[in-house]
Protein backbone atom coordinates (compact mmCIF):
# COMPACT_ATOMS: atom_id res chain seq x y z
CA UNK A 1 -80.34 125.92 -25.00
CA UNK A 2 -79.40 129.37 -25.97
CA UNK A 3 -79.17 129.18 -29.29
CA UNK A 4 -82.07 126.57 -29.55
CA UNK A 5 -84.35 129.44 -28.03
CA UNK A 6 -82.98 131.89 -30.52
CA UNK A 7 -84.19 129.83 -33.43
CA UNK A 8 -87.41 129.44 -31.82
CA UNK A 9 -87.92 133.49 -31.39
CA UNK A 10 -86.55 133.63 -34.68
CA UNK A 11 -89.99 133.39 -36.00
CA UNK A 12 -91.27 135.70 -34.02
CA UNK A 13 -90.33 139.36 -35.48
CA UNK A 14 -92.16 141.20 -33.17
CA UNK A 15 -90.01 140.27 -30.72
CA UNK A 16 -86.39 141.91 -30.61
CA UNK A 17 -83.66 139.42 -28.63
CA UNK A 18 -80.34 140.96 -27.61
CA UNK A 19 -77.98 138.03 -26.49
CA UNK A 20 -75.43 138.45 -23.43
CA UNK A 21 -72.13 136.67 -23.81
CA UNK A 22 -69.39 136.24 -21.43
CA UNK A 23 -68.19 140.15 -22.47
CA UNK A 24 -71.08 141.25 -21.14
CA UNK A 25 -70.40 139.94 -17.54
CA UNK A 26 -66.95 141.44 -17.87
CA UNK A 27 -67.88 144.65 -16.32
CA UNK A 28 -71.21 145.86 -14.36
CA UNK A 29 -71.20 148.73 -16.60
CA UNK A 30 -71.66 146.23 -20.00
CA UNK A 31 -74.47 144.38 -17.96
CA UNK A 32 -75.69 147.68 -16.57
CA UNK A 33 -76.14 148.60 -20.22
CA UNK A 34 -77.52 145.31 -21.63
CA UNK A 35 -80.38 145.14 -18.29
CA UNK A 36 -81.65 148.07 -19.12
CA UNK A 37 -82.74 147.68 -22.34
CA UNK A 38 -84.67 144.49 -21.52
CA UNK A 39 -88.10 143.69 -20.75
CA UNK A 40 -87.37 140.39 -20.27
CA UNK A 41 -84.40 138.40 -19.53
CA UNK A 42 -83.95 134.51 -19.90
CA UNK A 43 -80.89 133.44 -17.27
CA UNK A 44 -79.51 130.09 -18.98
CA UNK A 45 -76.07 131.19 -18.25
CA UNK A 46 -73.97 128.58 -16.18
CA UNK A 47 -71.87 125.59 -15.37
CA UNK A 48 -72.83 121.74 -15.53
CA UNK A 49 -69.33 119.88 -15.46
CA UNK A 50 -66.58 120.84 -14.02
CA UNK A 51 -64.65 121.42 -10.33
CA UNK A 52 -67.57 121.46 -7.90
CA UNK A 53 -66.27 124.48 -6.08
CA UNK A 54 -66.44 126.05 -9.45
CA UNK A 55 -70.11 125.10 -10.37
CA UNK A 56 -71.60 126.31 -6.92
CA UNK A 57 -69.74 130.48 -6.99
CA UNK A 58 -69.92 130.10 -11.09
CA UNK A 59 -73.47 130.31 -11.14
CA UNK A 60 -74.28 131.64 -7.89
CA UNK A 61 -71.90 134.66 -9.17
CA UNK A 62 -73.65 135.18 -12.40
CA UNK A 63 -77.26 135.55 -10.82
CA UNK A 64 -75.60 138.02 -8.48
CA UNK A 65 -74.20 139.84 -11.21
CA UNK A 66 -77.13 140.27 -12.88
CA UNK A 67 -79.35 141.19 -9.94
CA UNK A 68 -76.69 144.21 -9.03
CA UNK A 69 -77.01 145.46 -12.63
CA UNK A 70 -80.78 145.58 -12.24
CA UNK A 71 -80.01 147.75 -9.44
CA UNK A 72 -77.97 149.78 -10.82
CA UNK A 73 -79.96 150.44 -13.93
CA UNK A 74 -83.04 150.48 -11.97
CA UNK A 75 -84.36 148.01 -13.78
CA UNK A 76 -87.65 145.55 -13.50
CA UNK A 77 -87.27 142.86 -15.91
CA UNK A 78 -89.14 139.85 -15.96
CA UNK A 79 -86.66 137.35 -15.07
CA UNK A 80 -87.06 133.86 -16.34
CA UNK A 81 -84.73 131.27 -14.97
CA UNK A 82 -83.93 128.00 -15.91
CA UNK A 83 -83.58 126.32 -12.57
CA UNK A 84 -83.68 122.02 -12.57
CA UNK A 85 -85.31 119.14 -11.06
CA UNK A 86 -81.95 118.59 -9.12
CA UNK A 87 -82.15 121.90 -6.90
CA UNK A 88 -83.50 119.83 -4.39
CA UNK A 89 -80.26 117.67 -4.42
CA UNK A 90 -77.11 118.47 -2.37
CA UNK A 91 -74.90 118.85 -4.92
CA UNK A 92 -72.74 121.93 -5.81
CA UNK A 93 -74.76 121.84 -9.00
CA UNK A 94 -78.32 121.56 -7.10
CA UNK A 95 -77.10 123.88 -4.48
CA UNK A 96 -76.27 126.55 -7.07
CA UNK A 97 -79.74 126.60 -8.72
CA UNK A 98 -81.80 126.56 -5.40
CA UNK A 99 -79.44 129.51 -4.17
CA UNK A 100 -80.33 131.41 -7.53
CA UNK A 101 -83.60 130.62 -7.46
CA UNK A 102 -84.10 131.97 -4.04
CA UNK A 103 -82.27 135.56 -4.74
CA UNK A 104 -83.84 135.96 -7.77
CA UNK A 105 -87.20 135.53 -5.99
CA UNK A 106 -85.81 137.64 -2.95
CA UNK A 107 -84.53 140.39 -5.40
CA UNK A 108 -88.10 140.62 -7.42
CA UNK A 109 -89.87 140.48 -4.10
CA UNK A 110 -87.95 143.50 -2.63
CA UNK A 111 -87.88 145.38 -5.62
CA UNK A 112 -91.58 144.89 -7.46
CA UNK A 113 -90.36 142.54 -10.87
CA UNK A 114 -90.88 139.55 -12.24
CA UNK A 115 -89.66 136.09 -11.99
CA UNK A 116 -90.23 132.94 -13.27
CA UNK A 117 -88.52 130.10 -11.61
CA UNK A 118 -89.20 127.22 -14.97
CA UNK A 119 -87.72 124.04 -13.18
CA UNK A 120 -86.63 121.69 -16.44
CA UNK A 121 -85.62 117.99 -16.36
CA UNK A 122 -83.03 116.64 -18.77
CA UNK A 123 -83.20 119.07 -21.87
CA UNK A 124 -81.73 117.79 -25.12
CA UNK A 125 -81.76 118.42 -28.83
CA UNK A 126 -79.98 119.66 -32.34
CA UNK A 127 -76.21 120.60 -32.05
CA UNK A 128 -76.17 119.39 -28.53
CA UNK A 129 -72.36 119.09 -26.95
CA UNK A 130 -71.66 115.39 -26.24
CA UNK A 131 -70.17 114.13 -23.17
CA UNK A 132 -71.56 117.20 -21.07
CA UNK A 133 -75.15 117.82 -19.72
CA UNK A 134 -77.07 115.50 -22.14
CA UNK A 135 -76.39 111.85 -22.24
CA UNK A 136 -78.70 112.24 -25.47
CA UNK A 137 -76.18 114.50 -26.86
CA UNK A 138 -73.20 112.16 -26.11
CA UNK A 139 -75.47 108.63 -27.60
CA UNK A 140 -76.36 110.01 -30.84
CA UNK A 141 -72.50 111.27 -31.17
CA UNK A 142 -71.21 107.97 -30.57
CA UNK A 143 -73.68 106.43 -32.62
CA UNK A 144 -73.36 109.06 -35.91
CA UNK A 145 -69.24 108.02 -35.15
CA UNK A 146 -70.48 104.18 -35.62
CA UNK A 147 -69.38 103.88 -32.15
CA UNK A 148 -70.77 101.68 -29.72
CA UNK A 149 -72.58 103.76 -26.62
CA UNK A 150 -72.66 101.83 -23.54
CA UNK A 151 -74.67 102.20 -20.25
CA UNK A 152 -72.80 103.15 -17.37
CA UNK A 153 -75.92 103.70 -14.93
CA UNK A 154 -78.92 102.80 -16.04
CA UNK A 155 -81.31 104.92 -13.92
CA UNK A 156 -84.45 107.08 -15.22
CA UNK A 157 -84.79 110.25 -16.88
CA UNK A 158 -86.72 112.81 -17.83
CA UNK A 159 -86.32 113.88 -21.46
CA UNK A 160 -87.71 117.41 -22.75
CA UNK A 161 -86.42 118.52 -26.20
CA UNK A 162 -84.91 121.59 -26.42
CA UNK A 163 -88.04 123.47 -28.34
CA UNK A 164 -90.68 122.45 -26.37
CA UNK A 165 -88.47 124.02 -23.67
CA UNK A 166 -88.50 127.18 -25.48
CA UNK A 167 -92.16 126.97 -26.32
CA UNK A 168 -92.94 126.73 -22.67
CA UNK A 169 -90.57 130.37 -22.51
CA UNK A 170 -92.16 131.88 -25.11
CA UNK A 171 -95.56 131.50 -22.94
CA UNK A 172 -94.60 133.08 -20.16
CA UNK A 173 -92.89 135.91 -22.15
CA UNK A 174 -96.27 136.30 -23.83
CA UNK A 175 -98.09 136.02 -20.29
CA UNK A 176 -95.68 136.98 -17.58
CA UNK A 177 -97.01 135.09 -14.38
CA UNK A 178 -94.05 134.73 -11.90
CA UNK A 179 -93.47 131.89 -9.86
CA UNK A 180 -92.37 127.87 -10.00
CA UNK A 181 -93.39 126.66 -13.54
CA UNK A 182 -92.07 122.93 -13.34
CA UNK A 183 -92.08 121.45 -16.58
CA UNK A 184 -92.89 118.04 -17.08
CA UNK A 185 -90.57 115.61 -19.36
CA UNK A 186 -90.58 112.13 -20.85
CA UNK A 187 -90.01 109.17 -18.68
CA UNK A 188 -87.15 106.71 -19.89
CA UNK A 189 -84.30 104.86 -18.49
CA UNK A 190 -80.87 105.15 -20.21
CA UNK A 191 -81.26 101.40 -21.63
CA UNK A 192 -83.98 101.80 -23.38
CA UNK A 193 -82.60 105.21 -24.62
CA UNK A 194 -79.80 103.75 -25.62
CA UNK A 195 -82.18 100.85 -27.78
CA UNK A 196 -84.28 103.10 -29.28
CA UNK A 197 -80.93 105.40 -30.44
CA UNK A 198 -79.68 102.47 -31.27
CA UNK A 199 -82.33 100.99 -33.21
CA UNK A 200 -83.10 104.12 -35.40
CA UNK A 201 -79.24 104.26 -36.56
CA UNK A 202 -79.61 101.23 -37.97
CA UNK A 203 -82.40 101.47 -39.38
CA UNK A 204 -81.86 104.94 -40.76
CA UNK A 205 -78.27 103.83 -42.18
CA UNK A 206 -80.17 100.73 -44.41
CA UNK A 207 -82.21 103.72 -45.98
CA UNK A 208 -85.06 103.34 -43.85
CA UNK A 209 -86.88 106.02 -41.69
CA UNK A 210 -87.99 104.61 -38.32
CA UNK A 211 -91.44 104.90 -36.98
CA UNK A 212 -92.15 107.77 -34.80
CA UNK A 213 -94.52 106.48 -31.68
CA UNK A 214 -94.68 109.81 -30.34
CA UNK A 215 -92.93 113.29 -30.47
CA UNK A 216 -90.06 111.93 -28.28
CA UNK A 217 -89.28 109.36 -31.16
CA UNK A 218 -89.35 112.52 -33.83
CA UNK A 219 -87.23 114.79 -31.33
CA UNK A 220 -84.47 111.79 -30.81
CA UNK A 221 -83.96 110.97 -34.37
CA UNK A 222 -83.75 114.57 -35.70
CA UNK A 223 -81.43 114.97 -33.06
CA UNK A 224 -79.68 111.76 -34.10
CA UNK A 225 -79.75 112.86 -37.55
CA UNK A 226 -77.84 116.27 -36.62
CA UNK A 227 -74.92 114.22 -35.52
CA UNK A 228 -75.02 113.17 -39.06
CA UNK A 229 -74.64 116.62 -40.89
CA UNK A 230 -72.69 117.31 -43.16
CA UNK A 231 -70.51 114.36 -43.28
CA UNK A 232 -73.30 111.48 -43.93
CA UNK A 233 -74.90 112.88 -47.35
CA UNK A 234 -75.76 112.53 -50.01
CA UNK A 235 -76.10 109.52 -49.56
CA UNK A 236 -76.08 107.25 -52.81
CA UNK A 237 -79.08 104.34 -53.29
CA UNK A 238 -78.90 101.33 -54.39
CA UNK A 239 -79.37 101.34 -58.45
CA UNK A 240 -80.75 98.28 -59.66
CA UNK A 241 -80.91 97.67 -63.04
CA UNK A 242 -81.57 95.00 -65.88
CA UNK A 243 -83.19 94.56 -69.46
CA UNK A 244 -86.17 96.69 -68.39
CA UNK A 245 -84.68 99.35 -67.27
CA UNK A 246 -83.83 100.91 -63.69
CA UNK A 247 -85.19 101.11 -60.29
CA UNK A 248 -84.27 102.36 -56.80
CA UNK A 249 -86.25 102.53 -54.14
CA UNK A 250 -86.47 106.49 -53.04
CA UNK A 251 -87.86 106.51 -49.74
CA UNK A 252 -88.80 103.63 -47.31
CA UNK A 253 -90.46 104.66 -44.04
CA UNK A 254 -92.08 102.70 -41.10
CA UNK A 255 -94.43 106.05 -40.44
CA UNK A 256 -95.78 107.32 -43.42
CA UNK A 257 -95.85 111.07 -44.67
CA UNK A 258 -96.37 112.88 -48.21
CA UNK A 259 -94.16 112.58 -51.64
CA UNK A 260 -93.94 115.24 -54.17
CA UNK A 261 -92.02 115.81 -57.49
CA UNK A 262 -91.35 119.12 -58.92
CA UNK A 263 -89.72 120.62 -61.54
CA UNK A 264 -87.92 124.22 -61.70
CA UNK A 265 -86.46 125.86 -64.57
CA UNK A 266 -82.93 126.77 -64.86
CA UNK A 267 -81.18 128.90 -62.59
CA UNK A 268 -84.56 129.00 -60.53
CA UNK A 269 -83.82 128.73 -56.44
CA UNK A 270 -86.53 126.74 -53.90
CA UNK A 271 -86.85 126.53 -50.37
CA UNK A 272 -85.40 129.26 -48.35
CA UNK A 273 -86.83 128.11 -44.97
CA UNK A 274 -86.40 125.70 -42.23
CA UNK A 275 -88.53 123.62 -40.11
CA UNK A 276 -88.21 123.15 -36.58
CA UNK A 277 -89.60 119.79 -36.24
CA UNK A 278 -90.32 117.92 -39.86
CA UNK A 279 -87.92 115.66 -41.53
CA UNK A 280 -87.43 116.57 -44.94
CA UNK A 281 -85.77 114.61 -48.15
CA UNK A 282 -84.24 115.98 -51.78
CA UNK A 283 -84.01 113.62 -54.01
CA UNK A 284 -82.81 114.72 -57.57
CA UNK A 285 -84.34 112.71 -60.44
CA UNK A 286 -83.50 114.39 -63.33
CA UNK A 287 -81.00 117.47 -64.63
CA UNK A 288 -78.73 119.29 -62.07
CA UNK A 289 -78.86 121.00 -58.48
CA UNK A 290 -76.94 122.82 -56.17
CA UNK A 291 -78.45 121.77 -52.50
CA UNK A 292 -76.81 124.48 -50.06
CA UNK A 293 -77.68 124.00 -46.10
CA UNK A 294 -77.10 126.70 -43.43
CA UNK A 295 -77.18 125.93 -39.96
CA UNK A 296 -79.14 128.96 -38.10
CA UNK A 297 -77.03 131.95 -37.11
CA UNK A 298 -73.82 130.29 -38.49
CA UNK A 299 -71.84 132.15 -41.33
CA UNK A 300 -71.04 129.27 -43.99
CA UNK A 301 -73.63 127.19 -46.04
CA UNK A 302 -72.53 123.75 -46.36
CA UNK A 303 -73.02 122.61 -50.58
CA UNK A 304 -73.60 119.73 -52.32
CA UNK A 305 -73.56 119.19 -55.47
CA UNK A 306 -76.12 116.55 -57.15
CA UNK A 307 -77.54 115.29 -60.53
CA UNK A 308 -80.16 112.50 -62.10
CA UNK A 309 -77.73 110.40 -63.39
CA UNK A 310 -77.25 108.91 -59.53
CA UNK A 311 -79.73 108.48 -57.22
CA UNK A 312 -78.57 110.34 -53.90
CA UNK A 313 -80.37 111.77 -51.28
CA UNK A 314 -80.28 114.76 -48.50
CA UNK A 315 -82.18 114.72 -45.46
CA UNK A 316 -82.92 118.26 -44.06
CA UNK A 317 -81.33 118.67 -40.91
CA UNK A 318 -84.23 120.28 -38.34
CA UNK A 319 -83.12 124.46 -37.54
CA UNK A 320 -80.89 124.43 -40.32
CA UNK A 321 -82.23 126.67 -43.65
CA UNK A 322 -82.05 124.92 -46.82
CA UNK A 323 -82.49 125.78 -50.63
CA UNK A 324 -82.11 124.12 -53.70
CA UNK A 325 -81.10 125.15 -57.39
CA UNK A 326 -81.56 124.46 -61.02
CA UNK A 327 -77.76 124.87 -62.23
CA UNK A 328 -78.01 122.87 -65.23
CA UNK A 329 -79.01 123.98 -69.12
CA UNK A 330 -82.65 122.32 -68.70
CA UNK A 331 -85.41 121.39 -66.51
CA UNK A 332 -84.92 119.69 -63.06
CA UNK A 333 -87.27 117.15 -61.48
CA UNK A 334 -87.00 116.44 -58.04
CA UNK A 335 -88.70 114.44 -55.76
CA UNK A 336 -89.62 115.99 -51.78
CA UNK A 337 -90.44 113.91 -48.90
CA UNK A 338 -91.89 114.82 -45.80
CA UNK A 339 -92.79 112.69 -42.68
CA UNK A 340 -96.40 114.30 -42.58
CA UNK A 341 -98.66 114.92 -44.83
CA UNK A 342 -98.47 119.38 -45.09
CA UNK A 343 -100.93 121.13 -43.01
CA UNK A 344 -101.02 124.74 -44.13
CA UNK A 345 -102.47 125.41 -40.29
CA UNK A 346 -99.20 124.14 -38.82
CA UNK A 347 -97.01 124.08 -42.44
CA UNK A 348 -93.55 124.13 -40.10
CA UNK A 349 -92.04 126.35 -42.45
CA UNK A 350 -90.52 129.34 -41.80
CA UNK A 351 -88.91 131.59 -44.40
CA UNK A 352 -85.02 132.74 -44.16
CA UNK A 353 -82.74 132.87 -46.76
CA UNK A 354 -79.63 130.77 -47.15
C-alpha cells in the first residue's frame, strides 16, 4: 500500500512525501526528526501474518512510537491511519488496530491534531505479495505460474484496489476532516473471485482481452497482468500466411477501446509516462524498436528488443513507465492499443522518464 500511494502522489508535485522505513523507528531521535517535518503522516506501518503475540505489541508499538515522537517534537500532524473492517474482531490483528485507533484519537484529542481513522476492507493491487494479506495477490500469482488456485474458504469479501484507496487519502490530505472515514469495497466471495481470475487468464493467454463489467474487472486483470511482467512478453502471434500474403490478428478484445499506428523516425524515443489504470499494447509492424519498461521507484528498466519481421506484442503493465525507440536505419510503424477510447479530460497519462 505504501508504495501504491507513492505512485499515486507521484503526480502530484506540489506535494513533497518523505517515506519512514524501519531505520526510522530505530531510535526516537530518527522519528523525532522525521515527525517534525510533516504536516501529514499516513500510518500503514504493521503486521498481518505472523505469531499473534507479535501482531498485537508490533503494531500497537509502532503507533506508540510515533505518538511519543510527536511529543517530543511538539508536533500536530494530521494523522491518517489505515485501521480495518476487522477491528471489531477479537483477534490479535483486530485488537491491534482498535487499540491504535483509540490512542491515536486519545493522543489528537489531548493534544489539539488531527486524525483520520480510514477503516479499509480487503485492499489489493499491482506488485501485491502473494500468500500474505491479499488472497487477490496470492490467485493471480498462482494463476501467472499456470498454477491451479483453489478455495480453501469460500466466504465474502470486500475488494478495494489499492488506488482508489489512495484516492480516498489524497482527499482527506486535501481536506483534513478527522474522524472514522469507512470506506466501502466490492462485494465478492472467493469462488467467484477465483472464476473471474480464472476466466481472464485464459482468456488473456489465447490473445484475447476480457471484458471489463466494471472497474473491479479492470483493477483484477491489471493486477493479474502484473504477475505476468516481465517474464510473459513479447508475446509472439499467430502468423498466418498463404498465396496472398500474411495476416495476424493484432488485438482481439471482448470490451472495445481505440487503435492507432504511428511512425517515428530513427533514433526518435515515445512514451515516457505511465498510466495508473489503462491497459496499453505495442505492437511493432514495421522496422526496429527498443521497448524499455520501468517499474515506479525501482532502479533497472526491463528491455525488449522487437522488429516487423514477427508479430509480437507488449502489454503495458499499470504504474510501471514505459518508452519506446526507433533503433533501426529507417522509419518504424507501430501500432498502440488502448482499452478506451483517449479522453484528454482524464488522458491517464502521466509523464516520467524511463
Amino acid at each position: 500500500m505504501g508504495w501504491q500511494l507513492r505512485c499515486a502522489l507521484h503526480a502530484h508535485p506540489d506535494i513533497a512525501i518523505s517515506g519512514a522505513r524501519r531505520a526510522t523507528f530505530a531510535a526516537l531521535a530518527t522519528l523525532e526528526e522525521f515527525v517534525r517535518g510533516c504536516d501529514a503522516i499516513v500510518h500503514l506501518a504493521g503486521m498481518n501474518r505472523g505469531d499473534e503475540a507479535a501482531i498485537e505489541s508490533t503494531n500497537i508499538g509502532l503507533t506508540q512510537q510515533l505518538i511519543a515522537a510527536c511529543q517530543a517534537a511538539g508536533a500536530r500532524p494530521h494523522v491518517i491511519f489505515s485501521s480495518s473492517t476487522h477491528f471489531l474482531r477479537d483477534t490479535a490483528y483486530g485488537r491491534s488496530k482498535r487499540a491504535c485507533s483509540d490512542l491515536l484519537r486519545e493522543w489528537s484529542q489531548r493534544e489539539g491534531g488531527t486524525f483520520t481513522n480510514l477503516i479499509l476492507p480487503q485492499v489489493f493491487g499491482e506488485c501485491g505479495r502473494p500468500f500474505y494479506n491479499s488472497v487477490v495477490a496470492t490467485f493471480c500469482h498462482q494463476l501467472a505460474g499456470n498454477e491451479s488456485p483453489r478455495v480453501i474458504d469460500d466466504v465474502e469479501l470486500q475488494l478495494i484496489h489499492a488506488q482508489r484507496v489512495a484516492r480516498e487519502i489524497l482527499a482527506h490530505l486535501r481536506q483534513p476532516r478527522g474522524g472514522d472515514a469507512p470506506v466501502p469495497g466490492s462485494r465478492i466471495t472467493v469462488r467467484v473471485l477465483l472464476d473471474k481470475l480464472t476466466g481472464m487468464a485464459q482468456q488473456y493467454r489465447n490473445h484475447l482481452i476480457p471484458a471489463f463489467v466494471d472497474g473491479l474487472d479492470l483493477e483484477l486483470f491489471n493486477t493479474f497482468r502484473a504477475c505476468l511482467f516481465p517474464r510473459h512478453y513479447p508475446v509472439t502471434l499467430p502468423l498466418r500466411e498463404d498465396a496472398r500474403g500474411s495476416l495476424f490478428e493484432a488485438v482481439k478484445s471482448l470490451h472495445g477501446g481505440q487503435c492507432f499506428i504511428s511512425t517515428t523516425r530513427p533514433g526518435v524515443t515515445r512514451g515516457n509516462h505511465y498510466h495508473v489504470s489503462k491497459v496499453e499494447r505495442f505492437l511493432v509492424l514495421g522496422g526496429d524498436a527498443l521497448i524499455r519498461v520501468r517499474k515506479l521507484f525501482s532502479g533497472d528498466a526491463v528491455e525488449y528488443r522487437v522488429c516487423g519481421d514477427v508479430p509480437q506484442y507488449i502489454d503495458m503493465p499499470t504504474l510501471h513507465t514505459h518508452n519506446i525507440t526507433n533503433v533501426g536505419g529507417g522509419s518504424l510503424t507501430t501500432l498502440f492499443w488502448s482499452h478506451e477510447i483517449f479522453d484528454p479530460e482524464r488522458p491517464d497519462t502521466y509523464g516520467e522518464p524511463v
